[in-house]
C-alpha atoms as a PDB file:
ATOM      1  CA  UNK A   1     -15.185 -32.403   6.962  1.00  0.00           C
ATOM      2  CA  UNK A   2     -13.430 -31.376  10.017  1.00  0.00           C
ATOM      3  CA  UNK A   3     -10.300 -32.037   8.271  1.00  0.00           C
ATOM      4  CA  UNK A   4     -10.687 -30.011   4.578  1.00  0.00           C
ATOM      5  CA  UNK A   5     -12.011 -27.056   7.105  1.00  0.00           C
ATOM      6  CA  UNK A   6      -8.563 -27.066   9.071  1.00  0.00           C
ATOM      7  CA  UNK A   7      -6.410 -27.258   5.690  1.00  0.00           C
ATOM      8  CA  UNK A   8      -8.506 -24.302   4.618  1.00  0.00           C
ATOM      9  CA  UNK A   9      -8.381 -21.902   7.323  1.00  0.00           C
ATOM     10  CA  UNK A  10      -4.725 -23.018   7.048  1.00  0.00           C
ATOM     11  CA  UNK A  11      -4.033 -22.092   3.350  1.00  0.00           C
ATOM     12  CA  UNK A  12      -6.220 -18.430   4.223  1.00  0.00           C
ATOM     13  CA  UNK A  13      -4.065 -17.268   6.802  1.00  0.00           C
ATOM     14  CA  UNK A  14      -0.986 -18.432   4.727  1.00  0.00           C
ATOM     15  CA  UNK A  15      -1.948 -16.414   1.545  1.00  0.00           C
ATOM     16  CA  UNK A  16      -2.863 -13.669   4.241  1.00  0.00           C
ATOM     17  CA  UNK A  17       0.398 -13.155   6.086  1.00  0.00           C
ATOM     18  CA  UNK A  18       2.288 -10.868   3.441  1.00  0.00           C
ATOM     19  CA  UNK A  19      -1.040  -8.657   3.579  1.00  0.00           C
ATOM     20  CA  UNK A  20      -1.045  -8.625   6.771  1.00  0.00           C
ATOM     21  CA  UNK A  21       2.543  -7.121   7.315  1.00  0.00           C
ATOM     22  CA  UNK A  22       1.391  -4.654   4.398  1.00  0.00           C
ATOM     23  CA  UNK A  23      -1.651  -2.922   6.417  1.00  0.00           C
ATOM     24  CA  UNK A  24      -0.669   0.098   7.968  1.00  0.00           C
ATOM     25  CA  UNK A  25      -0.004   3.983   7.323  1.00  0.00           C
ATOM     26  CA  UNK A  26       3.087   4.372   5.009  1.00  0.00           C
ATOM     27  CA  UNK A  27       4.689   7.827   4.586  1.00  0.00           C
ATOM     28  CA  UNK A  28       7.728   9.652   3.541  1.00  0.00           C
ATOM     29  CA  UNK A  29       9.043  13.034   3.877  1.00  0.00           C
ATOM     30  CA  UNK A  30       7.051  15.839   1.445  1.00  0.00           C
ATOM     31  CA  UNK A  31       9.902  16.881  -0.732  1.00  0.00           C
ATOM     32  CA  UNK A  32      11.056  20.459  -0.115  1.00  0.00           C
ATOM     33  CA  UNK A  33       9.073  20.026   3.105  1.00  0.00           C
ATOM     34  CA  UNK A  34      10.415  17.361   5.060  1.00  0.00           C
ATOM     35  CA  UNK A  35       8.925  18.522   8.253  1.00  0.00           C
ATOM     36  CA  UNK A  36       5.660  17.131   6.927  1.00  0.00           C
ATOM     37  CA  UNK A  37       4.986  13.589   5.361  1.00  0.00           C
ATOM     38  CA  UNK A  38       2.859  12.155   2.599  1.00  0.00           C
ATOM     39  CA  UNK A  39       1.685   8.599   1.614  1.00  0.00           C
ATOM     40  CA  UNK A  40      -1.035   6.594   2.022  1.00  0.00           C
ATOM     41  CA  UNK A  41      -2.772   3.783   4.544  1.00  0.00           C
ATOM     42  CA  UNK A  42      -3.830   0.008   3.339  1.00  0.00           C
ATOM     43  CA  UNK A  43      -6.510  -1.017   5.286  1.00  0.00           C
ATOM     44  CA  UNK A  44      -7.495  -4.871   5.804  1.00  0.00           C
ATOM     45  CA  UNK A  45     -10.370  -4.894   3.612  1.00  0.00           C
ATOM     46  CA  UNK A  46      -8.447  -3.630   0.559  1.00  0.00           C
ATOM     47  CA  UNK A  47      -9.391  -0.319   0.378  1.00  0.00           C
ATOM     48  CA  UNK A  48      -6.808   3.013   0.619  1.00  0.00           C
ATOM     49  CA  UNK A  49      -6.843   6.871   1.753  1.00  0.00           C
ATOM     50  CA  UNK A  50      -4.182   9.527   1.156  1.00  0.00           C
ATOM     51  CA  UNK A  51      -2.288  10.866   3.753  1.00  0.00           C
ATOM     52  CA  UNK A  52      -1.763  14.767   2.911  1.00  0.00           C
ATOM     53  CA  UNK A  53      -2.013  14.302  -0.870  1.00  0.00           C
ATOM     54  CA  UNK A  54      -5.171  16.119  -1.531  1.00  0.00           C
ATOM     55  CA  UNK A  55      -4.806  16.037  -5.724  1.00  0.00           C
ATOM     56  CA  UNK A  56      -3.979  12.330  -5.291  1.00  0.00           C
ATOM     57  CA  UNK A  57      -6.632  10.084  -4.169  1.00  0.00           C
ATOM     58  CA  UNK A  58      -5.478   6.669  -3.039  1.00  0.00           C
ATOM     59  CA  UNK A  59      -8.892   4.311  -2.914  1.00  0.00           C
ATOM     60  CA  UNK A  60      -7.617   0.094  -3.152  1.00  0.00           C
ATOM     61  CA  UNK A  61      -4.770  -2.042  -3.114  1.00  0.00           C
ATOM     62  CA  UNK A  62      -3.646  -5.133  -3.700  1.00  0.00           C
ATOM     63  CA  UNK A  63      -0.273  -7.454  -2.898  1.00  0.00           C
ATOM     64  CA  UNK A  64       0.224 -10.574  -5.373  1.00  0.00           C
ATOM     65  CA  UNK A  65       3.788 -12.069  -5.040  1.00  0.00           C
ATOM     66  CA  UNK A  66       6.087  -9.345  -4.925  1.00  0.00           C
ATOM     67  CA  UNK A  67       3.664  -6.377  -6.368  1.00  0.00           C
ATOM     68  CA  UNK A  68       2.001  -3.962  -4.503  1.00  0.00           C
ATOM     69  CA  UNK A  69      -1.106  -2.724  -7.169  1.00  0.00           C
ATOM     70  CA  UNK A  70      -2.137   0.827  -5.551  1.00  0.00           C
ATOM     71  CA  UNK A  71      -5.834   2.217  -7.279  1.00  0.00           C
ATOM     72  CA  UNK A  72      -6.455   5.952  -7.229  1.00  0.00           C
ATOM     73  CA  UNK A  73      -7.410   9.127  -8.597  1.00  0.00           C
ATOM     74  CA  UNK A  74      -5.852  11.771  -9.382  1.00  0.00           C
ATOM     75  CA  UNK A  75      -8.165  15.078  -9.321  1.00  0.00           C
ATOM     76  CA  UNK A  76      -7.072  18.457 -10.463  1.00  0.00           C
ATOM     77  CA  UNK A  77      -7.767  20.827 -13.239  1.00  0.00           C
ATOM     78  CA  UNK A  78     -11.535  20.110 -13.125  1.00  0.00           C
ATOM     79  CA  UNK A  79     -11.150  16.469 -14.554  1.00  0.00           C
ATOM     80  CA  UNK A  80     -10.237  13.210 -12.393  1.00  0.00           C
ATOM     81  CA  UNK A  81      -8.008  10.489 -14.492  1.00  0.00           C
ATOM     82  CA  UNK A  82      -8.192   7.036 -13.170  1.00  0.00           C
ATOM     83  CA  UNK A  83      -4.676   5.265 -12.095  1.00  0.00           C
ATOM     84  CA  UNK A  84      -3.380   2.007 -11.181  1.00  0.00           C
ATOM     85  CA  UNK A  85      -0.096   1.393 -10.189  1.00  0.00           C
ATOM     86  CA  UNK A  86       1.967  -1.672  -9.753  1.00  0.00           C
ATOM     87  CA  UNK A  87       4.954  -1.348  -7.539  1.00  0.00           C
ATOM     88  CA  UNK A  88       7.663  -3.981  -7.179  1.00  0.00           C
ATOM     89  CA  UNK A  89       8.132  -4.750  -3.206  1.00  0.00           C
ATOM     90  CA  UNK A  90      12.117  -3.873  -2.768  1.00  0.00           C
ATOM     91  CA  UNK A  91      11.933  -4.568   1.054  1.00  0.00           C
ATOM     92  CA  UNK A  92       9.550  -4.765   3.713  1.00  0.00           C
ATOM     93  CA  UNK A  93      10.044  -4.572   7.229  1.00  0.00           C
ATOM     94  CA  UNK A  94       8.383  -4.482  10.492  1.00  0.00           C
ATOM     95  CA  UNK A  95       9.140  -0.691   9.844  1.00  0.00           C
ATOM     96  CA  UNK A  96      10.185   0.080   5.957  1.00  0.00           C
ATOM     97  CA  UNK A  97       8.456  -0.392   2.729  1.00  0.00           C
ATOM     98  CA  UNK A  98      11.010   0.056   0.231  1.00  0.00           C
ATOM     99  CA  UNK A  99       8.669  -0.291  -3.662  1.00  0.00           C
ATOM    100  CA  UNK A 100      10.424   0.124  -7.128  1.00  0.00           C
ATOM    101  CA  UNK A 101       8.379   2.012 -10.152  1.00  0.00           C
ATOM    102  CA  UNK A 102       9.959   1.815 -13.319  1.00  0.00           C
ATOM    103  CA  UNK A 103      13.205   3.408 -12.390  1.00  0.00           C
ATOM    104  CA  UNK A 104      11.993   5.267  -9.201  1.00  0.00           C
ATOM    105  CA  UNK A 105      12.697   3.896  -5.912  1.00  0.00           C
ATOM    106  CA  UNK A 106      10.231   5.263  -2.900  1.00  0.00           C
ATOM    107  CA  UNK A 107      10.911   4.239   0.580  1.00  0.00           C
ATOM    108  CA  UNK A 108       8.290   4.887   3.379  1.00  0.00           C
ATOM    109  CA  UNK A 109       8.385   4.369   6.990  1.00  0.00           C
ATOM    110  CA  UNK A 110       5.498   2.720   9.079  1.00  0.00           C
ATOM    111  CA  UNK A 111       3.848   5.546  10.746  1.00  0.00           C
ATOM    112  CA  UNK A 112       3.136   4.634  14.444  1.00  0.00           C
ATOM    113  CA  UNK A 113      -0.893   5.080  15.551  1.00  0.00           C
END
């Protein structure tokens, strides 16, 4: 028994690792504005908040093989749509996410807490 609960907590924290490196706040200069920064934060238990996007409501995410999925809402115009996004992971670093949408390429920088 001792045994199958070793090789589990082994395969969770494998599957974990690229999530891991993932959590964080994520942001990019505000075009037109690049004295100020926009983005968003992944939190450990899945769930998402905007950083300065107040029309664009980041709530979940997800990473499955090389695919960030990011959940929000976008509000304006007294009606909120639904998204979901799935991003292609370009590069990530200690410091630099680097994600791929269609043919947009977005790189953000790890802001520091």
């Amino acid at each position: 028994m001792k045994k199958i609960f070793s090789l589990f907590a082994f395969l969770l924290l494998i599957s974990s690792c690229g999530q891991d490196k993932l959590v964080g706040t994520w942001v990019q200069p505000i075009p037109g504005m690049e004295d100020q920064v926009q983005g968003f934060k992944l939190n450990a238990d899945g769930s998402a908040e905007s950083v300065n996007m107040h029309t664009l409501l980041y709530n979940a995410w997800s990473h499955k093989n090389n695919t960030l999925t990011l959940k929000s809402e976008s509000i304006g115009n007294k009606q909120t749509i639904n998204i979901t996004e799935q991003f292609e992971i370009q590069n990530l670093t200690e410091d630099t996410l680097t994600l791929r949408l269609h043919d947009s390429v977005f790189t953000y920088t790890r802001q520091k807490p």
